[in-house]
Protein backbone atom coordinates (compact mmCIF):
# COMPACT_ATOMS: atom_id res chain seq x y z
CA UNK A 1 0.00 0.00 0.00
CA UNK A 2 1.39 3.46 -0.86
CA UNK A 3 1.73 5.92 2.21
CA UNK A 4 -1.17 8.51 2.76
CA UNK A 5 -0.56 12.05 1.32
CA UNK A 6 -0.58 15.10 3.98
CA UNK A 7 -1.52 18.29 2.09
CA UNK A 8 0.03 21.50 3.64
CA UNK A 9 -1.06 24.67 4.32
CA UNK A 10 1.47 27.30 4.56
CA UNK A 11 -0.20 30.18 6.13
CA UNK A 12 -1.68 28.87 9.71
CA UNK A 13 0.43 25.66 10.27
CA UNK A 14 3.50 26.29 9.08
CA UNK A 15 3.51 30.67 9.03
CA UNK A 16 1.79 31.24 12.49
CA UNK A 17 0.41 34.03 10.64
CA UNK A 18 -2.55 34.97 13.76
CA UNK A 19 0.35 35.44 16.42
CA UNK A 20 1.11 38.61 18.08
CA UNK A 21 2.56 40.87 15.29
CA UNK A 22 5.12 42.09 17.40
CA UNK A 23 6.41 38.81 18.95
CA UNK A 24 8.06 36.05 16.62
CA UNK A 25 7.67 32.58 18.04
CA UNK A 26 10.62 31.29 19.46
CA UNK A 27 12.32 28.87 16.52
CA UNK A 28 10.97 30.74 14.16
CA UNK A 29 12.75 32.94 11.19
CA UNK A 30 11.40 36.09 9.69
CA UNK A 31 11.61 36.05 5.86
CA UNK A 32 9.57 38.77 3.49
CA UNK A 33 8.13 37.75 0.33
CA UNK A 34 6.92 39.72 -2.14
CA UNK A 35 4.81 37.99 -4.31
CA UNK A 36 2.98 40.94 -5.43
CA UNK A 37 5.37 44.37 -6.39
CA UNK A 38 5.53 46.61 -4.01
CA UNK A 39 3.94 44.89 -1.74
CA UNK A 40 6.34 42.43 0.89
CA UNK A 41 4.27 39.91 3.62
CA UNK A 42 6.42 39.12 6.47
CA UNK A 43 6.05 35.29 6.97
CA UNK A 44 7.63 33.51 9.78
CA UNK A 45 8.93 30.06 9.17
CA UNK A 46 10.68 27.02 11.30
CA UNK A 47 13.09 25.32 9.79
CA UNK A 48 12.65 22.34 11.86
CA UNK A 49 9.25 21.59 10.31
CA UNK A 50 11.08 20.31 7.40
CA UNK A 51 12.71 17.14 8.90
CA UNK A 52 9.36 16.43 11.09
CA UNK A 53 7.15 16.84 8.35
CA UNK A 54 9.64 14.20 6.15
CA UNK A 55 10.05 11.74 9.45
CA UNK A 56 6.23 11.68 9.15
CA UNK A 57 5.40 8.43 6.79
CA UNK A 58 3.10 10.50 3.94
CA UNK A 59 3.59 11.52 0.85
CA UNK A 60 3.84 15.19 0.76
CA UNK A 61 2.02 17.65 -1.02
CA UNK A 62 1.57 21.62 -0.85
CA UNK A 63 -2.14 22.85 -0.43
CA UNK A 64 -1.50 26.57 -0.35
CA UNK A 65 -3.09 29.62 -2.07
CA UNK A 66 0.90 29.88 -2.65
CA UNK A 67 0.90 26.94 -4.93
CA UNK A 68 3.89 26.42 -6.76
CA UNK A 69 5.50 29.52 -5.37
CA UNK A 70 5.61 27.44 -2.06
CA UNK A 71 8.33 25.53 -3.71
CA UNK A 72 10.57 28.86 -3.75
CA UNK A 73 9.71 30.36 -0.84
CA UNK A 74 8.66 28.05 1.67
CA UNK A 75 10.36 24.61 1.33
CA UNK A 76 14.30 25.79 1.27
CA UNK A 77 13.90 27.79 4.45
CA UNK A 78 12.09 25.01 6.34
CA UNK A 79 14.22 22.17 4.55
CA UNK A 80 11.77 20.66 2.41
CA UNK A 81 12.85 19.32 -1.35
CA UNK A 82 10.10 20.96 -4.10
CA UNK A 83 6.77 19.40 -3.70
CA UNK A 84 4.13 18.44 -5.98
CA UNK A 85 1.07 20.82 -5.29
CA UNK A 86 -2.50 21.55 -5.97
CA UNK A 87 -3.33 23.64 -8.59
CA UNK A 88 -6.61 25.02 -6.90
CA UNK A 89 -7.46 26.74 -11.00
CA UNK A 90 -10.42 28.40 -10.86
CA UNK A 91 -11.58 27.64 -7.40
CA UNK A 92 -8.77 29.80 -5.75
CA UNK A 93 -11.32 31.67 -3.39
CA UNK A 94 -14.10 30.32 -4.77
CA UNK A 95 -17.39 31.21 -2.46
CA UNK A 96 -19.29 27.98 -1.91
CA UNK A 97 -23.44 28.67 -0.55
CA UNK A 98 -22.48 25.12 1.39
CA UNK A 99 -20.19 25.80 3.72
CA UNK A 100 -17.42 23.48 2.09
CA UNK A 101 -13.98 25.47 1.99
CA UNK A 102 -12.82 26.23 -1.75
CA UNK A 103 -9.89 23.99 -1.12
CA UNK A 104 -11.91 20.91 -0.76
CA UNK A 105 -12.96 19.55 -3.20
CA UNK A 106 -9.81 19.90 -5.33
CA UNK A 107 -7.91 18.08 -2.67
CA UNK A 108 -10.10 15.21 -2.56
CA UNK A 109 -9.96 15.16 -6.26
CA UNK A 110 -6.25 15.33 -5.95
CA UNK A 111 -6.30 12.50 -3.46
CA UNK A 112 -8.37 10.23 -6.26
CA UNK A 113 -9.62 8.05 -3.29
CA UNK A 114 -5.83 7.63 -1.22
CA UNK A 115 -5.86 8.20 1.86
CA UNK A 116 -4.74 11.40 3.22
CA UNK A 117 -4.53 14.33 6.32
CA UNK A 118 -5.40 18.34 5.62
CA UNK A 119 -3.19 20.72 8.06
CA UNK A 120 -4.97 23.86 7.43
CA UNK A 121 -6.22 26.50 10.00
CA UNK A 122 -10.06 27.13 7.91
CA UNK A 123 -11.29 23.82 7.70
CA UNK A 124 -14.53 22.84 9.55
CA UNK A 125 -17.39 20.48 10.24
CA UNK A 126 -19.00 21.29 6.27
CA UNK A 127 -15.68 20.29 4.75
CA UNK A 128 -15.58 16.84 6.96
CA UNK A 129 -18.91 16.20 6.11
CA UNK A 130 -18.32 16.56 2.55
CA UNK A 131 -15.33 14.46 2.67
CA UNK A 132 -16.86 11.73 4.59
CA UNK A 133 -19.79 11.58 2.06
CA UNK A 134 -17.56 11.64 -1.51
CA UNK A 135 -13.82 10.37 -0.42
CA UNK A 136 -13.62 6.64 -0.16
CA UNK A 137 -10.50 6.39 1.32
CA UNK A 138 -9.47 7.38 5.36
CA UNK A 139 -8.95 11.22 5.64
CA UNK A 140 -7.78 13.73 8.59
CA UNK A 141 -8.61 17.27 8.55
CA UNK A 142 -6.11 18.21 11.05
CA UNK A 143 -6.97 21.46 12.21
CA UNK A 144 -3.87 24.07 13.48
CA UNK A 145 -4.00 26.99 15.44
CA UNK A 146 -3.17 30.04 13.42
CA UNK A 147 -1.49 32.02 16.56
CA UNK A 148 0.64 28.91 17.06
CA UNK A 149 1.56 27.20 14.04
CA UNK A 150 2.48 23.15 14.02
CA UNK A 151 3.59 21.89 17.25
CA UNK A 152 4.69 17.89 18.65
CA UNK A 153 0.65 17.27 19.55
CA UNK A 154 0.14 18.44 15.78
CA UNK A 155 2.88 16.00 14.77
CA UNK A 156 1.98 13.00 16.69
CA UNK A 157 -1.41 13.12 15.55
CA UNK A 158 -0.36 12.99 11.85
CA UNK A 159 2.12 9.95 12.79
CA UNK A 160 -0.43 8.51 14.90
CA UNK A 161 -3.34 8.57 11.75
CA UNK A 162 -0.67 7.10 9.10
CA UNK A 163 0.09 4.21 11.70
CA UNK A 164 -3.39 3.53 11.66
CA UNK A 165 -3.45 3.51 8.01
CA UNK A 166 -0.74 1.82 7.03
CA UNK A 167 -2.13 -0.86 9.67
C-alpha cells in the first residue's frame, strides 16, 4: 500500500500568521516575500518543520493559495525538497453557498480516493462532512491553530493517523 498524502497549508500551520505581530515565536525565522510588487508579507517560518514533516510516513504535497511559489519560498527555508502541489485553478477563493472550503474539493480530487490528512487553519465540520460523504478512502482534517503554528501534539497526531493507516 502506498503511504497517505498530507496536504500542507502554509499560512496557519507552518507561518503562524494569527500570532502577536510584534512577537516572533521562538524557533521561528522572519523572511519577506513579495509575491505581489511593491507589496512584501512578512512570513515567519521554522526550519525544523522540514525534517518532522519528512520523518512523518506521507507523501507530501503543498495545499497553499501559494501553490507552486511554495516551492521557492517556503520549502528551502524550512528544509523541504520541491513538492508536488495543488493547482486550486479556478476555485482559488471560490465562495461555496455550502459551507465546504474552496480547497476541498480539489484536494479530494487530488487525493483520487488515497488516503490522506489536511493541516490547514479554515477547515470545519461542512468540509468533513463533505469528505466523509464523496472520499472513499481514510482522511484527517487536522486542524492548526493560526497564533501557534504546528507543534509535537500536531505532529503526533499525523504519525499517529498514518500508523493507523498503514495498519
Amino acid at each position: 500500500m502506498s503511504r497517505p498524502l498530507l496536504f500542507l497549508d502554509v499560512d496557519g500551520p507552518l507561518n503562524p500568521w494569527a500570532a502577536k505581530p510584534e512577537r516572533r515565536p521562538e524557533g521561528y525565522t522572519t523572511i519577506g516575500v513579495a509575491l505581489h510588487p511593491g507589496r512584501a508579507l512578512r512570513v515567519w517560518l521554522n526550519p525544523s518543520h522540514g525534517p518532522a514533516l519528512l520523518a512523518l510516513d506521507y507523501d507530501l504535497c503543498w495545499a497553499t493559495t501559494w501553490m507552486d511559489a511554495a516551492n521557492r519560498w517556503i520549502a528551502p527555508v524550512v528544509g523541504l525538497p520541491e513538492l508536488p502541489y495543488v493547482d486550486f485553478g479556478a476555485s482559488l477563493f471560490a465562495f461555496r453557498p455550502d459551507g465546504v472550503h474552496w480547497k476541498t474539493e480539489a484536494i479530494v480530487a487530488y487525493a483520487g480516493g488515497r488516503p490522506f490528512a489536511w493541516v490547514d487553519d479554515e477547515q470545519g465540520p461542512a468540509d468533513k462532512a463533505h469528505v466523509a460523504a464523496v472520499h472513499p478512502g481514510p482522511a484527517l482534517l487536522h486542524h492548526v491553530n493560526p497564533r501557534i503554528g504546528l507543534r509535537e501534539d500536531d505532529f503526533a497526531a499525523l504519525a499517529e493517523f498514518a500508523a493507523a493507516v498503514r495498519g
